[in-house]
C-alpha atoms as a PDB file:
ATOM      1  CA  UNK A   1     105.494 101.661  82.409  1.00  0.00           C
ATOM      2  CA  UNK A   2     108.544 100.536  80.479  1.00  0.00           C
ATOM      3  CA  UNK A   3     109.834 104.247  80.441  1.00  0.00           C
ATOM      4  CA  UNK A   4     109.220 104.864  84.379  1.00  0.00           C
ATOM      5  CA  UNK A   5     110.541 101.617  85.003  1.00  0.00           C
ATOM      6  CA  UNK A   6     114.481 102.942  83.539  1.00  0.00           C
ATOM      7  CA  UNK A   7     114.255 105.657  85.980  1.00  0.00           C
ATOM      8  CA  UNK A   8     113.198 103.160  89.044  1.00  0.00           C
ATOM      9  CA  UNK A   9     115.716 101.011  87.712  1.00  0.00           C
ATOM     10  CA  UNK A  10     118.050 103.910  88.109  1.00  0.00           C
ATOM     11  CA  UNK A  11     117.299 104.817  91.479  1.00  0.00           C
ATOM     12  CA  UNK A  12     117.035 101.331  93.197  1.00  0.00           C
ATOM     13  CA  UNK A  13     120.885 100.850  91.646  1.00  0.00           C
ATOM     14  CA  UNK A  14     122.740 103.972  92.036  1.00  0.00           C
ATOM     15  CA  UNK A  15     124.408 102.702  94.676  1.00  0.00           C
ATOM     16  CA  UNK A  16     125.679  99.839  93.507  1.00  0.00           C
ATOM     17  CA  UNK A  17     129.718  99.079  93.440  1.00  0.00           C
ATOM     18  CA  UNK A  18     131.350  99.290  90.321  1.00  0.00           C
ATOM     19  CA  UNK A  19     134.679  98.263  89.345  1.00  0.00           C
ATOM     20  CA  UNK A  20     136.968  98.496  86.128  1.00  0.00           C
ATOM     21  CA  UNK A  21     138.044  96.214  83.297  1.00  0.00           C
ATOM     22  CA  UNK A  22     140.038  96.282  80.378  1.00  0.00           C
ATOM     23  CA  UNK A  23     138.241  96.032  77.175  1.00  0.00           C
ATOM     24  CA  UNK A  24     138.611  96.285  74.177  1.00  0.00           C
ATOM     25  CA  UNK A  25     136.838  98.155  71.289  1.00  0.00           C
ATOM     26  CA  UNK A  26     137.133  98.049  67.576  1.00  0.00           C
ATOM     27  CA  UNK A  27     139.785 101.217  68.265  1.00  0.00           C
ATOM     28  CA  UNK A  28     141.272 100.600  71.136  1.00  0.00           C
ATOM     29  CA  UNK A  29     142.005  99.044  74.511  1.00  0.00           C
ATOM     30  CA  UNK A  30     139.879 101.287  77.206  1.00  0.00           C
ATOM     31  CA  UNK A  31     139.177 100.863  80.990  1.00  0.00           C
ATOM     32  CA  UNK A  32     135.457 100.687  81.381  1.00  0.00           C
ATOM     33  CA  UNK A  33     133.135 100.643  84.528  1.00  0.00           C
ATOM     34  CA  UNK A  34     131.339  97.274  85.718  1.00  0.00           C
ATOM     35  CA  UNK A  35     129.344  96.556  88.123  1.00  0.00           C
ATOM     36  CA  UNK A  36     131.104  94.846  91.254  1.00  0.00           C
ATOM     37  CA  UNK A  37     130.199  91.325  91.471  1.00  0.00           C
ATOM     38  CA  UNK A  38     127.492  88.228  90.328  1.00  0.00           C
ATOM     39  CA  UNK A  39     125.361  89.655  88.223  1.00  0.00           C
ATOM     40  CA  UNK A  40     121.966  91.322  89.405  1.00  0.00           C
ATOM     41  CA  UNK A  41     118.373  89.371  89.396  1.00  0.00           C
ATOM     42  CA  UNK A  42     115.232  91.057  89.162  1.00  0.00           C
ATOM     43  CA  UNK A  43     112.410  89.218  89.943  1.00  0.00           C
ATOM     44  CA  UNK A  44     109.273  89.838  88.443  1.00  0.00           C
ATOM     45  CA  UNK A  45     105.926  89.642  90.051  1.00  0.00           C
ATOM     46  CA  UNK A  46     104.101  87.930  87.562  1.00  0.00           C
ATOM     47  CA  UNK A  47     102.452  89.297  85.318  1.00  0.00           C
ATOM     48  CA  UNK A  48     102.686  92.769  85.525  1.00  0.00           C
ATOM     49  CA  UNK A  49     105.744  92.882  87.265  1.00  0.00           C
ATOM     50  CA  UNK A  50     107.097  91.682  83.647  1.00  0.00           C
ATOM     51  CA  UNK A  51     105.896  95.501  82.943  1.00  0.00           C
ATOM     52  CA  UNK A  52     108.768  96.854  85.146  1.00  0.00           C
ATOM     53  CA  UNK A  53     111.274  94.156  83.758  1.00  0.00           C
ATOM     54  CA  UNK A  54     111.848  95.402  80.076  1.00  0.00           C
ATOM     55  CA  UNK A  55     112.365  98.816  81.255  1.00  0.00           C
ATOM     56  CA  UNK A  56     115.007  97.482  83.812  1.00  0.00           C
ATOM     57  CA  UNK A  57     116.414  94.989  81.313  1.00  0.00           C
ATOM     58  CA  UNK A  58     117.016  98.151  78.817  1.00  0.00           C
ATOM     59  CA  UNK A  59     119.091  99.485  81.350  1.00  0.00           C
ATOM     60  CA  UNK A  60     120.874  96.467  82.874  1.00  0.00           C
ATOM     61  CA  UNK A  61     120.847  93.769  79.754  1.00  0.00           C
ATOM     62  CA  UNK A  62     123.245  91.806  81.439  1.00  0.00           C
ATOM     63  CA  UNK A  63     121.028  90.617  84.732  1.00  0.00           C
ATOM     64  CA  UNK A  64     119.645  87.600  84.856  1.00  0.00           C
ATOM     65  CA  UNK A  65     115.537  87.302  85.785  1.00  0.00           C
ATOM     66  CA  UNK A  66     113.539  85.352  88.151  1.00  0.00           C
ATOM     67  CA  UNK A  67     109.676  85.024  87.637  1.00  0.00           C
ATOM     68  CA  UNK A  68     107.609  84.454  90.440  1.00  0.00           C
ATOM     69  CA  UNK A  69     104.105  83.507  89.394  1.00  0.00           C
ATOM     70  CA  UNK A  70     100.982  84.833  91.932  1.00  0.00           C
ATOM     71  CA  UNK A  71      97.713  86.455  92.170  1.00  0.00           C
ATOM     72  CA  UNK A  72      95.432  87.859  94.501  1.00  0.00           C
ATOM     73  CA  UNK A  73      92.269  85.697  95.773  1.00  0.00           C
ATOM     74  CA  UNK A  74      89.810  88.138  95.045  1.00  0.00           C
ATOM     75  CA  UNK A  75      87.953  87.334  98.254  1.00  0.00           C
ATOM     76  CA  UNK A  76      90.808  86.843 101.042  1.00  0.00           C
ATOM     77  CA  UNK A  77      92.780  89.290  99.213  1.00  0.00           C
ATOM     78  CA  UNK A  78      95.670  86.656 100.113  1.00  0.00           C
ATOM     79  CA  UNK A  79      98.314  85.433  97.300  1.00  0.00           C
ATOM     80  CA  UNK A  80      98.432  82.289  95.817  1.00  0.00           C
ATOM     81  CA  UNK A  81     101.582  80.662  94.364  1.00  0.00           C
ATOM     82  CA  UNK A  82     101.374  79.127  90.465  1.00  0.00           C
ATOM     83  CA  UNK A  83     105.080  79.602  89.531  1.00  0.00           C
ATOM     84  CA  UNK A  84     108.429  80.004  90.722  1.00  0.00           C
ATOM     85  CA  UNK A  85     111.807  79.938  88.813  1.00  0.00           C
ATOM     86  CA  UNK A  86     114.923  81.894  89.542  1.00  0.00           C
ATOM     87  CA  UNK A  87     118.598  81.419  88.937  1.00  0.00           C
ATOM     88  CA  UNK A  88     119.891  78.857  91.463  1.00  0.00           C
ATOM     89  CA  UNK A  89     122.729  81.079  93.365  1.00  0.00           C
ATOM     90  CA  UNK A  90     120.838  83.949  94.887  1.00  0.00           C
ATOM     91  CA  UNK A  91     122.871  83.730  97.870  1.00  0.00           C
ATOM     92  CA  UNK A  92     125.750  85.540  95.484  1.00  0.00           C
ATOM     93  CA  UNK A  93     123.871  88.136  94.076  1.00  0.00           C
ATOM     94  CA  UNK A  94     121.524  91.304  94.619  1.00  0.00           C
ATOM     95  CA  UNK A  95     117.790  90.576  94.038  1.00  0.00           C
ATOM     96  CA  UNK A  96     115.245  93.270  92.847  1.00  0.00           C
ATOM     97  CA  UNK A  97     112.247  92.241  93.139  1.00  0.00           C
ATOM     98  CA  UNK A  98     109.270  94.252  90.585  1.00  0.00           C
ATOM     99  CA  UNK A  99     105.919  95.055  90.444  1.00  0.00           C
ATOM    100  CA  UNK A 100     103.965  97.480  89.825  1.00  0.00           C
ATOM    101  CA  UNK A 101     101.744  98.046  92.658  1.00  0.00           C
ATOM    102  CA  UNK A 102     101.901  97.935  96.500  1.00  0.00           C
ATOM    103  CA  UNK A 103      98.340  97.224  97.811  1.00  0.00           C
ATOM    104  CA  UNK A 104      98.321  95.267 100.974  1.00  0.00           C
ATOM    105  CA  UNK A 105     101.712  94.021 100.240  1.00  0.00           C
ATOM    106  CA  UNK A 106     100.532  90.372 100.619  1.00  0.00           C
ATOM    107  CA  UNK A 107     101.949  89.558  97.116  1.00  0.00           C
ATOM    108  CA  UNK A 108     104.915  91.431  97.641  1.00  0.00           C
ATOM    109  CA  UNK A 109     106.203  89.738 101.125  1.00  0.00           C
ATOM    110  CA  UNK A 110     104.826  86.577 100.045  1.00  0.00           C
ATOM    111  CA  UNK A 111     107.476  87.032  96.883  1.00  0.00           C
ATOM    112  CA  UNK A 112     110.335  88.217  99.151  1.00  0.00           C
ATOM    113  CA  UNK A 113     109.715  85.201 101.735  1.00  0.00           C
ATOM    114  CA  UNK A 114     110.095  82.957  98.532  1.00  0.00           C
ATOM    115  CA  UNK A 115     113.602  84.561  97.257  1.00  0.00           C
ATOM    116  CA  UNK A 116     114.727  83.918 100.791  1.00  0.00           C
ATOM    117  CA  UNK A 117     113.933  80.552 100.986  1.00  0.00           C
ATOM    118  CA  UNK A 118     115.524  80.415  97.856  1.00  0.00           C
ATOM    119  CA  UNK A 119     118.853  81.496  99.612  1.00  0.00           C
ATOM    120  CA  UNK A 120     118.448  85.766  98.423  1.00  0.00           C
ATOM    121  CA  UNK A 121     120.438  87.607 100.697  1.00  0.00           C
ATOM    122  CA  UNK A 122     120.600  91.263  99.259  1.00  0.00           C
ATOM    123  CA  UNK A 123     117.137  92.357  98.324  1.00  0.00           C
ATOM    124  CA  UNK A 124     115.558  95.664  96.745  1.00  0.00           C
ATOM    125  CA  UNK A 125     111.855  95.707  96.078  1.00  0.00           C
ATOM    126  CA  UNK A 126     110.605  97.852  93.401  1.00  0.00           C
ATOM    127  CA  UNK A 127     107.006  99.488  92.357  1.00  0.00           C
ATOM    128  CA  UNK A 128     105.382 101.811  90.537  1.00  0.00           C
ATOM    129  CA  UNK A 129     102.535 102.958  93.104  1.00  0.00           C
ATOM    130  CA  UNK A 130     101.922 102.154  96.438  1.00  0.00           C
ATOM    131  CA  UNK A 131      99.213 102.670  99.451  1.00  0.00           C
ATOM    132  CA  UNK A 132     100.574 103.691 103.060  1.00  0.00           C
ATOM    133  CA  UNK A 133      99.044 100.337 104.435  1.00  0.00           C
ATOM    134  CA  UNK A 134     100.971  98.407 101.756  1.00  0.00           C
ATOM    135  CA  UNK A 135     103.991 100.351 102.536  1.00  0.00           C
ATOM    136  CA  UNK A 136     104.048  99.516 106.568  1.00  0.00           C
ATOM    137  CA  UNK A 137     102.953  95.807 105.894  1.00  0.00           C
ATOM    138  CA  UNK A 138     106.203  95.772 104.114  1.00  0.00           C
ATOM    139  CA  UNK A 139     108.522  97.118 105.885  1.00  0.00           C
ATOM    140  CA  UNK A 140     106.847  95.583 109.178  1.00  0.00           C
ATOM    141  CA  UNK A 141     107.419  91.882 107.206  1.00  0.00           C
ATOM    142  CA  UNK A 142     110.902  92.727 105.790  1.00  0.00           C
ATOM    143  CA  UNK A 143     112.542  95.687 107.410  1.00  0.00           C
ATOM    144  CA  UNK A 144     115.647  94.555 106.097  1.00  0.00           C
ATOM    145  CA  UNK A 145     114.518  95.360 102.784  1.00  0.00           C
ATOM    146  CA  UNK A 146     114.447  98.812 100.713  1.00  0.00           C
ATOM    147  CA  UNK A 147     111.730  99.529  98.754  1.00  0.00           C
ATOM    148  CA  UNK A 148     111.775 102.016  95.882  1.00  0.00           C
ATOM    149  CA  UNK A 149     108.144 103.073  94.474  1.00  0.00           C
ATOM    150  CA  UNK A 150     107.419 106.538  92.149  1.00  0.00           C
ATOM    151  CA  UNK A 151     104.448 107.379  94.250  1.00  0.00           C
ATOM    152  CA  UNK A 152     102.570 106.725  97.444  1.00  0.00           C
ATOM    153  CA  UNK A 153      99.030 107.147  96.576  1.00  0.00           C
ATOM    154  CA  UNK A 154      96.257 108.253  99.403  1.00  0.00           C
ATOM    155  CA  UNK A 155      94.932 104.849 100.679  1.00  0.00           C
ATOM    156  CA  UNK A 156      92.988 101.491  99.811  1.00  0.00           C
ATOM    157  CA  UNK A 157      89.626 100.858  99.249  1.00  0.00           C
ATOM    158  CA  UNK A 158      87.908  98.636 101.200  1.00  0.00           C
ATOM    159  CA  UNK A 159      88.498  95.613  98.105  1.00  0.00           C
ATOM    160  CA  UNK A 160      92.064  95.916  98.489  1.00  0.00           C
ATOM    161  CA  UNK A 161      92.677  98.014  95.794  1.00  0.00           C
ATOM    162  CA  UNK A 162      94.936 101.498  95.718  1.00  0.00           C
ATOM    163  CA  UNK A 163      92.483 104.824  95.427  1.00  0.00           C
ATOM    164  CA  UNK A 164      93.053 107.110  93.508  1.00  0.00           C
ATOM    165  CA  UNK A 165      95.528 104.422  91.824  1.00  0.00           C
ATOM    166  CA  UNK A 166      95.431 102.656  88.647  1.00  0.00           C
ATOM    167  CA  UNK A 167      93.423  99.844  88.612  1.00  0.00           C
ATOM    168  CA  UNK A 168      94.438  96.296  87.924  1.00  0.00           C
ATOM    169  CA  UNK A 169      97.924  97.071  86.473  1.00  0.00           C
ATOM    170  CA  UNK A 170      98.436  93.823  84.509  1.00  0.00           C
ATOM    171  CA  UNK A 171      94.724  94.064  83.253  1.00  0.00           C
ATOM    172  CA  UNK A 172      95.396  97.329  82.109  1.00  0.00           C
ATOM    173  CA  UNK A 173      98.806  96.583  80.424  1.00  0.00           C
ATOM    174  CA  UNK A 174      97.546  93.695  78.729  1.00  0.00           C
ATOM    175  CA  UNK A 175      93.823  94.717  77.955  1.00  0.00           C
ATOM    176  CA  UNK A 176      92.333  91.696  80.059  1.00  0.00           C
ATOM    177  CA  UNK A 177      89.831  91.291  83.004  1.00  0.00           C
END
């Protein structure tokens, strides 16, 4: 996951403005590219969003992080909030949200409302693998946001869960139930 996650990372920020500044290295002065502005935020789903993070970290060490703690009731398939902590000027900066999968979304637009209450203006969501009904229920909640997955997978099962997909991916990741 971390090695997929450097080339989502890649692709949900090659657009990004950049701008110049005078450094200076243990030779010489140079003029080296920055990015434009507050420094990014991603925002990991926890947990497995935390998957995506260290690959996006590796290629952006400088962003800050936001964790957003919540799982999926098993039986209403609905998310539940446990955590929340992010850097408190959002407004200011672009937000890119992670995690792995894209079921029915419900985690995922749950997550985005919270950044925008937070004040998150700018706002890129990020996964792995996603079902077509996760994808609509998405852009249906958020339009206004672009999401950025590797795959679109063929459907969901009737548990919620992606088919042919992965399985749980932050069971998998971390070898739990």
């Amino acid at each position: 996951m971390r090695e997929i996650s450097l080339l989502l990372a890649y692709e949900v920020t090659a657009e990004l403005e950049m701008t110049s500044e005078v450094i200076e290295t243990p030779m010489a002065e140079m003029v080296a590219p920055t990015l434009k502005g507050k420094k990014l935020v991603f925002a990991s789903v926890l947990r497995a969003g935390n998957g995506l993070l260290e690959g996006m970290l590796d290629l952006v060490p400088s962003a800050r992080v936001a964790h957003i703690g919540l799982y999926r009731d098993h039986e209403t398939l609905q998310p539940v909030e446990y955590f929340f902590k992010a850097p408190h000027d959002l407004e200011d900066r672009l937000v890119i949200a992670v995690d792995p999968m894209l079921a029915t979304a419900n985690s995922a637009i749950a997550a985005i409302e919270k950044l925008k209450e937070r004040g998150a203006k700018t706002i890129r969501f990020v996964c792995l693998l996603a079902a077509p009904e996760g994808v609509k229920a998405f852009t249906d909640a958020h339009p206004d946001v672009p999401l950025v997955t590797a795959a679109i997978d063929e459907r969901l099962n009737d548990k919620g869960y992606i088919i042919p997909g992965l399985g749980d991916a932050g069971d998998r990741m971390y070898g739990t139930k």
